[in-house]
N, C-alpha and C. Protein backbone atom coordinates (compact mmCIF):
# COMPACT_ATOMS: atom_id res chain seq x y z
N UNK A 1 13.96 -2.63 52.94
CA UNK A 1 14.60 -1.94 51.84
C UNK A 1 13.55 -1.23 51.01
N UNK A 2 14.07 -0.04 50.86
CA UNK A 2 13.08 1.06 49.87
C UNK A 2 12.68 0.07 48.15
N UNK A 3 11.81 -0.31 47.62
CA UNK A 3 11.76 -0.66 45.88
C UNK A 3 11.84 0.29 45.07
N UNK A 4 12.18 0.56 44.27
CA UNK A 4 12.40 1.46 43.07
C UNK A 4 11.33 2.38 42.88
N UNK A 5 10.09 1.79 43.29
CA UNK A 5 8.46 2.49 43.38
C UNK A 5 8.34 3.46 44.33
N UNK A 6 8.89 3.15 45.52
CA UNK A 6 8.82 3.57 47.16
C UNK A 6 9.88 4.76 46.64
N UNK A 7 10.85 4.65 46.02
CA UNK A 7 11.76 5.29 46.12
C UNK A 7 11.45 6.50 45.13
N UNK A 8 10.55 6.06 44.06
CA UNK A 8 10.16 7.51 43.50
C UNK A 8 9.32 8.08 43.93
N UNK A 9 8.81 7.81 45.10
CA UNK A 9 7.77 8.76 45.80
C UNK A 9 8.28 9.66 46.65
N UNK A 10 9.60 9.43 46.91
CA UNK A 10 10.13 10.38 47.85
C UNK A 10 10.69 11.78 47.40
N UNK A 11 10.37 12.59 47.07
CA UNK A 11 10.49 14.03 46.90
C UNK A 11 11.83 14.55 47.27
N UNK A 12 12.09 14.17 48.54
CA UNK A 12 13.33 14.30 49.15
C UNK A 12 14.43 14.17 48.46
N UNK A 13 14.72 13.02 47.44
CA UNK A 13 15.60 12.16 46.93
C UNK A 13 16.16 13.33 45.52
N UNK A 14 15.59 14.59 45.53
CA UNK A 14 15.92 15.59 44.73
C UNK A 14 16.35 17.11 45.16
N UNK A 15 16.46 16.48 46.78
CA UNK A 15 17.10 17.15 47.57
C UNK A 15 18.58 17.74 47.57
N UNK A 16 19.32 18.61 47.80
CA UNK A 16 20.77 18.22 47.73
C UNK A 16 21.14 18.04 49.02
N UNK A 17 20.00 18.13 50.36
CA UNK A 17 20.67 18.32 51.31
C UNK A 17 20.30 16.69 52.05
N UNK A 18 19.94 15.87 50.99
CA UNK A 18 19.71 14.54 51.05
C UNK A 18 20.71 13.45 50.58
N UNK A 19 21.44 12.55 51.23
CA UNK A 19 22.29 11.57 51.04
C UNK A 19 21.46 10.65 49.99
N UNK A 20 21.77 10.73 48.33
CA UNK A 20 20.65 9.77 47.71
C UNK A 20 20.97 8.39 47.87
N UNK A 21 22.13 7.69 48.10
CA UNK A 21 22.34 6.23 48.27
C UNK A 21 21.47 5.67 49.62
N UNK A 22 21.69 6.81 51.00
CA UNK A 22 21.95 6.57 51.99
C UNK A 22 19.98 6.55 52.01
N UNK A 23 19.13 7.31 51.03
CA UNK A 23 17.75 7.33 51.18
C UNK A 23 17.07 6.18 50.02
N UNK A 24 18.29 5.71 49.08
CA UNK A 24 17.44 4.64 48.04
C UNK A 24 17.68 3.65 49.23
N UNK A 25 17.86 3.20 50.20
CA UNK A 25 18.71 1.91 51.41
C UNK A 25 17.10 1.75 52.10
N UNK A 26 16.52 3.13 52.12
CA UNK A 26 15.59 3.17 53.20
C UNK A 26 16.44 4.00 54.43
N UNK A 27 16.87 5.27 54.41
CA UNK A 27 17.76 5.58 55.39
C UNK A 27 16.99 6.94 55.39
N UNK A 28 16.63 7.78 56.47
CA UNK A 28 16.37 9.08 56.15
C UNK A 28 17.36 9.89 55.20
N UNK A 29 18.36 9.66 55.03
CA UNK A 29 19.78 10.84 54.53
C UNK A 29 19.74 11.92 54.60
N UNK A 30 19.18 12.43 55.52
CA UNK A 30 19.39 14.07 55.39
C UNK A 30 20.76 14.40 56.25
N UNK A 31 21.47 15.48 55.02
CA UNK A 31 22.90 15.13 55.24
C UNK A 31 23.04 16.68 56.47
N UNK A 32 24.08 16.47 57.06
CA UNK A 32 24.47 17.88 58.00
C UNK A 32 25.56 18.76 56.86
N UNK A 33 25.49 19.71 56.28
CA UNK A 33 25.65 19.94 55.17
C UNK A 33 27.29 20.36 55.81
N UNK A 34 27.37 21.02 56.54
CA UNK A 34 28.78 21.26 57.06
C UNK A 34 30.13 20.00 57.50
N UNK A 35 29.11 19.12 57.89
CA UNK A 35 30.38 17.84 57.88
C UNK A 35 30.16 16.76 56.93
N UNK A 36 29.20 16.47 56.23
CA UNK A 36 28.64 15.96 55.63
C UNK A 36 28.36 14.45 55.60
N UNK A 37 28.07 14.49 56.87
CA UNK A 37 27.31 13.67 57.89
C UNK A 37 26.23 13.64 57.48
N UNK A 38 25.54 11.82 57.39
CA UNK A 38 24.13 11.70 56.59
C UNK A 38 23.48 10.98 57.94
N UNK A 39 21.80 11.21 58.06
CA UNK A 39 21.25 10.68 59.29
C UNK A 39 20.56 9.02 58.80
N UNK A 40 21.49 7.99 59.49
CA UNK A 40 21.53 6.57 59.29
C UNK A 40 19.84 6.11 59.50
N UNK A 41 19.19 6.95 60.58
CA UNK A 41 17.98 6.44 60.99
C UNK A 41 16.54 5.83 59.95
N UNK A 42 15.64 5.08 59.89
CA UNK A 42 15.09 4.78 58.80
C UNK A 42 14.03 6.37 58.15
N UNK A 43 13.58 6.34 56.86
CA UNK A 43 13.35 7.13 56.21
C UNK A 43 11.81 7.78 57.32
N UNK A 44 11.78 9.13 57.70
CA UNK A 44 10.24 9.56 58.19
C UNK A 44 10.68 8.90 59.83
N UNK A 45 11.41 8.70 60.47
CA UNK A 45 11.45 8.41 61.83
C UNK A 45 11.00 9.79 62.44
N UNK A 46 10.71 9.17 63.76
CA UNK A 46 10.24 10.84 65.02
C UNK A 46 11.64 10.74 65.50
N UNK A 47 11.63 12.45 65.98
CA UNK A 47 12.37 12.94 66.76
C UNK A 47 13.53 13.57 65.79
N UNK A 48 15.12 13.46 66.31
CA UNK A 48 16.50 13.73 65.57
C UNK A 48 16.82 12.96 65.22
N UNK A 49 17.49 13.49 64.11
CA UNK A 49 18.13 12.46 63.05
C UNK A 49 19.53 11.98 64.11
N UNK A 50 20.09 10.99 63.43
CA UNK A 50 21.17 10.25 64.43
C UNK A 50 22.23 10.28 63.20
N UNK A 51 23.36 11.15 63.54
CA UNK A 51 24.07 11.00 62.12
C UNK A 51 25.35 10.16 62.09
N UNK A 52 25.66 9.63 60.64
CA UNK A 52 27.05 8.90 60.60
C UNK A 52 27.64 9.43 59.18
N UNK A 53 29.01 9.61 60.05
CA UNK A 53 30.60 9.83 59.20
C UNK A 53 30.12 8.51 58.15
N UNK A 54 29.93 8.78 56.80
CA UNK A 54 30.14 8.27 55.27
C UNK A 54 31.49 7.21 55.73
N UNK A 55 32.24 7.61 56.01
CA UNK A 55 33.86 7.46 56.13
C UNK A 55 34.10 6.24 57.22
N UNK A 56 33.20 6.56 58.22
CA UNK A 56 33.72 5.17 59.49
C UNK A 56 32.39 5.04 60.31
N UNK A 57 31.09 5.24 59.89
CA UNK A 57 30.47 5.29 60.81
C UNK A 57 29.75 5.96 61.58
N UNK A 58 28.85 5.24 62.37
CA UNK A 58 27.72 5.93 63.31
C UNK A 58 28.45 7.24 64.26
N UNK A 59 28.03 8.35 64.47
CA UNK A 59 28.78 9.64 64.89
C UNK A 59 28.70 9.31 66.67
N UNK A 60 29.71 9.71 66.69
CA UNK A 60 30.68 9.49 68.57
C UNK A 60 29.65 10.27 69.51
N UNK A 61 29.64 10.28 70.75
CA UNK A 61 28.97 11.29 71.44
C UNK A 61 28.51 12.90 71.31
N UNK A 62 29.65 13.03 70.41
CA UNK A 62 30.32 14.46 70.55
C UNK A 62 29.38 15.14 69.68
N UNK A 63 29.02 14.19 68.57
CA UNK A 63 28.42 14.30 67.41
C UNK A 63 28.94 14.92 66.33
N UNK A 64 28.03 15.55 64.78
CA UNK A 64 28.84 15.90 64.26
C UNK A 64 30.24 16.99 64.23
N UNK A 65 31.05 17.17 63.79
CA UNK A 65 31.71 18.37 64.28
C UNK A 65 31.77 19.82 64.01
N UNK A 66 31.98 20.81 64.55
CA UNK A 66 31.43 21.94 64.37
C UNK A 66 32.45 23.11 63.83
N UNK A 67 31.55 24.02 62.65
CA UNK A 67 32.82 24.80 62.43
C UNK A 67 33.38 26.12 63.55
């Protein structure tokens, strides 16, 4: 879990395109701004973000959905 300290170092967290609950957790949150799908994976991971529906969960194969 991110501490209150950790958590003001993150720059990000003044983001709008950042989930702030989903990044005070220790979560990357960078949200997919069109479905607004936040990436569950921990904060600074390699590679793609892995995103989940706010609403029900880790995102299906299909992934987020597209306009």
């Amino acid at each position: 879990m991110v501490t209150s300290t950790e958590a003001g170092r993150r720059l990000d967290l003044h983001n709008t395109s950042v989930d702030t609950a989903a990044a005070r957790a220790g979560s990357c949150g960078f949200v997919h701004l069109d479905s607004g799908w936040f990436c569950e994976l921990p904060h600074r991971h390699e590679g793609s973000c892995q995103f989940a529906d706010p609403r029900t969960g880790p995102e299906p194969a299909a992934g987020p959905p597209s306009d």
